[in-house]
Protein backbone atom coordinates (compact mmCIF):
# COMPACT_ATOMS: atom_id res chain seq x y z
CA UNK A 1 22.56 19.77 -58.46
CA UNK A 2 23.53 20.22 -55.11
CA UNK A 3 26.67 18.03 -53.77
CA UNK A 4 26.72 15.27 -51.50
CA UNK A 5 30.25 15.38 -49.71
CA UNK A 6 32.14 12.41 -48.11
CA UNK A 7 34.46 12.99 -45.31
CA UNK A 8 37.14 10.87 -43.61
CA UNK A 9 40.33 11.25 -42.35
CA UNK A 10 43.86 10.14 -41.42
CA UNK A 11 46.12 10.57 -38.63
CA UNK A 12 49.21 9.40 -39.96
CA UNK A 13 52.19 11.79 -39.91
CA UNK A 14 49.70 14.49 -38.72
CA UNK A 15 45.85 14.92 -39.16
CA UNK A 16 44.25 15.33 -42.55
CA UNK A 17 40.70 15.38 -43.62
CA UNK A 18 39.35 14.45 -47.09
CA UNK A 19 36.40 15.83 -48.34
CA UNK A 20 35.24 14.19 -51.53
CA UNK A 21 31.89 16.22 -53.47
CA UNK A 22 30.02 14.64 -55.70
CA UNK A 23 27.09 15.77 -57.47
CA UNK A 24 24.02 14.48 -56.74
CA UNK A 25 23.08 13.65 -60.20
CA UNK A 26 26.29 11.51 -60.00
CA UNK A 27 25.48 9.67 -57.00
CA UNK A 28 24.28 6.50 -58.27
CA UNK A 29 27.31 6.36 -60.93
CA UNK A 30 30.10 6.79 -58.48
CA UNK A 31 28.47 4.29 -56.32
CA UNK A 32 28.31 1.45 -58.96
CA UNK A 33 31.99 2.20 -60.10
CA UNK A 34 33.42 1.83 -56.08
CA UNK A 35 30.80 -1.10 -55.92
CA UNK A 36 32.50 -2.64 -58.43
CA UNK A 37 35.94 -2.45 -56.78
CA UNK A 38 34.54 -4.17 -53.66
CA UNK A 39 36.06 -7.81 -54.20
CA UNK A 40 34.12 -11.06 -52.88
CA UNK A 41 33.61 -11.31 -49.49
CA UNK A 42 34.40 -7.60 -48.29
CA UNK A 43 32.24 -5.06 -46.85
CA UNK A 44 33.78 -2.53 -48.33
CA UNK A 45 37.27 -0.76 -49.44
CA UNK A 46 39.57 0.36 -47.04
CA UNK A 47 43.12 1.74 -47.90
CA UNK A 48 44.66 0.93 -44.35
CA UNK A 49 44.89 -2.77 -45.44
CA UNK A 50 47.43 -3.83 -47.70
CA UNK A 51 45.80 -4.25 -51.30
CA UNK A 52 47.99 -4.90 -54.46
CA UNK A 53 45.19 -3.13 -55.97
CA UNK A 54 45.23 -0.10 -54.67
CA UNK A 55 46.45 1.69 -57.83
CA UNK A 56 43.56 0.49 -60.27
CA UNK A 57 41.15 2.23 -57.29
CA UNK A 58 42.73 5.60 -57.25
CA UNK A 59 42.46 4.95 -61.43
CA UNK A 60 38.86 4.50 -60.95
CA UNK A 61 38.49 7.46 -58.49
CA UNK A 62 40.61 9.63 -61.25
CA UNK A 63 37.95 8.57 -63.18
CA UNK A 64 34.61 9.92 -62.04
CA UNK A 65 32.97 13.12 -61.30
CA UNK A 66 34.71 14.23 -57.92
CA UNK A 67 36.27 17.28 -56.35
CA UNK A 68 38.36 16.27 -53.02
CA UNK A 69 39.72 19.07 -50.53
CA UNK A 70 42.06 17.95 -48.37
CA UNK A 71 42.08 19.93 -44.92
CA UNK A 72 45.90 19.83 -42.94
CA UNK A 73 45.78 20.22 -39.66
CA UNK A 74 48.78 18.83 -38.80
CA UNK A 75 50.33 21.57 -37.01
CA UNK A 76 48.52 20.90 -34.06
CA UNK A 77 49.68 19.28 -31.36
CA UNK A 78 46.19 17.52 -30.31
CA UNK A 79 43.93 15.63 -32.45
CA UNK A 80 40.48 16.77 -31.22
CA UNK A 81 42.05 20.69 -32.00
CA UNK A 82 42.90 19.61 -35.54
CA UNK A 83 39.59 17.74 -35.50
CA UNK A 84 37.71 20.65 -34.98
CA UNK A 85 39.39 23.21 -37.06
CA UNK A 86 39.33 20.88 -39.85
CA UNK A 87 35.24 20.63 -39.05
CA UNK A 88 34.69 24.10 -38.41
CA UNK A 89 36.46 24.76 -42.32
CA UNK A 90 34.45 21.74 -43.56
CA UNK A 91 31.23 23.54 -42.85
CA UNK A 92 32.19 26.64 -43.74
CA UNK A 93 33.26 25.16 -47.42
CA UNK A 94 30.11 22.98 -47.71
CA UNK A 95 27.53 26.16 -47.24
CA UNK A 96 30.09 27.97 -49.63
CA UNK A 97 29.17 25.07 -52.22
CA UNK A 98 25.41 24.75 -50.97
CA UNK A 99 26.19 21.46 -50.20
CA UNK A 100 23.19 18.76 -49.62
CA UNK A 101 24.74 16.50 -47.27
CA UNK A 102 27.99 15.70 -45.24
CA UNK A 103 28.38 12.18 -44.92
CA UNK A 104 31.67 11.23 -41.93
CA UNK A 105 32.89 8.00 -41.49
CA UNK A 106 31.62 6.70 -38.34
CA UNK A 107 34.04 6.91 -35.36
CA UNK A 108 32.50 6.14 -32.50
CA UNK A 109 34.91 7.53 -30.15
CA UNK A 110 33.69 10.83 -31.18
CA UNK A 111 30.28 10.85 -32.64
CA UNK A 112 29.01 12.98 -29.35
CA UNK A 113 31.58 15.63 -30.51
CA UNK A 114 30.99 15.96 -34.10
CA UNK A 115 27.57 16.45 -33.81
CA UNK A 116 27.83 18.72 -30.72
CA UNK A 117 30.65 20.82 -32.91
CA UNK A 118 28.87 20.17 -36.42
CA UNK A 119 25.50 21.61 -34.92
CA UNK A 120 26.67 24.92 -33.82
CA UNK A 121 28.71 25.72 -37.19
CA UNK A 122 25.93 24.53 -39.29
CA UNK A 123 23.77 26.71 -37.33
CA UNK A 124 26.36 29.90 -37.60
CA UNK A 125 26.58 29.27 -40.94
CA UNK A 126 23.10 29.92 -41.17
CA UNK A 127 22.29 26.68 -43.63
CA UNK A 128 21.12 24.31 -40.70
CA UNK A 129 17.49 23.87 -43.58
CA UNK A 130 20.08 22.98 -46.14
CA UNK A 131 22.86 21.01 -44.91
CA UNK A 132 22.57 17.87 -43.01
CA UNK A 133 24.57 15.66 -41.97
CA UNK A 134 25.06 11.97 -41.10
CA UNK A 135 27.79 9.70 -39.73
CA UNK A 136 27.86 6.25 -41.37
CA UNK A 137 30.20 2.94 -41.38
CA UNK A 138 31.85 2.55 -44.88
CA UNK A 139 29.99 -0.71 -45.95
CA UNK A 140 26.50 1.40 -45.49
CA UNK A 141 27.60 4.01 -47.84
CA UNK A 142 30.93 2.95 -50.35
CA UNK A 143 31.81 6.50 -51.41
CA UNK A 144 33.41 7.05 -48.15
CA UNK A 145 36.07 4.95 -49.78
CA UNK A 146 36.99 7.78 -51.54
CA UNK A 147 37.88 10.40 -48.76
CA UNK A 148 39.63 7.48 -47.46
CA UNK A 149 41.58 6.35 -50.46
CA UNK A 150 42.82 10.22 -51.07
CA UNK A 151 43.53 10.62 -47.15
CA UNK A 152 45.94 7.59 -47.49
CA UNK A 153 47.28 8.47 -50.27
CA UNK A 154 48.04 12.06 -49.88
CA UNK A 155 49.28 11.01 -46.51
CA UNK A 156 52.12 8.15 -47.86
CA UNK A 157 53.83 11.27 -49.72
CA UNK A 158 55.08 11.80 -53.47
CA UNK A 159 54.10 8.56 -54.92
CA UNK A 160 51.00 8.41 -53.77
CA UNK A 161 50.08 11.83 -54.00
CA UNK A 162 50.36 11.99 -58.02
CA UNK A 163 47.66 9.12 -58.07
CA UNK A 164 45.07 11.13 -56.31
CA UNK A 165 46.34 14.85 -57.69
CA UNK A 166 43.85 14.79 -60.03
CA UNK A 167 40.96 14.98 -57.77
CA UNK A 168 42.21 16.73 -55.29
CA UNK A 169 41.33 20.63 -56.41
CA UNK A 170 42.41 22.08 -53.08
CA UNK A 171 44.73 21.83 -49.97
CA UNK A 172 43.40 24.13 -47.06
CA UNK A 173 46.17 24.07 -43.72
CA UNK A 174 43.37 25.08 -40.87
């Protein structure tokens, strides 16, 4: 079964991107467990806001069928370089996998540029009948909480790191 992976990012102490595959035969599964984290009256998960819960999440995510890479591209100065480096690897990974899908959090800001950028790799990489791609706001799709929750974490340093270890089968500086 071909992988679905989630992607999101973080830009503090230096830009990383988190790219979380899941199976697609384990779709529905992962997506009831992170559903069932969502407390009443949220949207969705997001580790930027303080949550005292935020270590019975990363238990959960420990706990299901996921491979995370993380991409560092913190030595660049400029976050649209690290941006696209980070991309360009993305893509080349996902056609390495056969991935199904990349699914970004939505940013706005630059949506015109991912797809611009995403397009020609996907297209050099010769899988633009295989791989697509969308851009979506966490609360459509709730496994970009993942990506999100091991950005964070990896991010915060030590601590946080050995809560998300698990998943996390691969650290790629672009």
């Amino acid at each position: 079964m071909r992988p679905h992976v989630f992607v999101d990012e973080t830009r503090s102490g230096g830009f990383l991107l988190a790219a979380a595959a899941v199976a697609s035969g384990r779709l529905n599964e992962a997506r009831q467990a992170i559903k069932g984290l969502i407390l009443p009256g949220q949207r969705s998960i997001h580790f930027c806001k303080k949550r005292d819960d935020r270590r019975r999440i990363l238990g959960v995510i420990r706990s299901l069928d996921v491979q995370v890479v993380i991409y560092n591209a913190t030595r660049y100065g400029h976050v649209k370089l690290a941006r696209d480096a980070s991309l360009a690897g993305l893509v080349t990974d996902a056609a390495k996998i056969d991935a199904e899908r990349l699914v970004f959090e939505l940013d706005d800001s630059v949506l015109k540029a991912d797809r611009s950028l995403l397009r020609e790799k996907v297209r050099s990489a010769g899988v633009e009948s295989r791989l697509r791609y969308d851009h979506m706001r966490s609360h459509e799709e709730c496994l970009l909480s993942i990506p999100d929750a091991v950005a964070w974490s990896w991010a915060r340093g030590a601590e946080w790191r050995a809560g998300v270890r698990p998943v996390v089968t691969d650290l790629r500086e672009v």
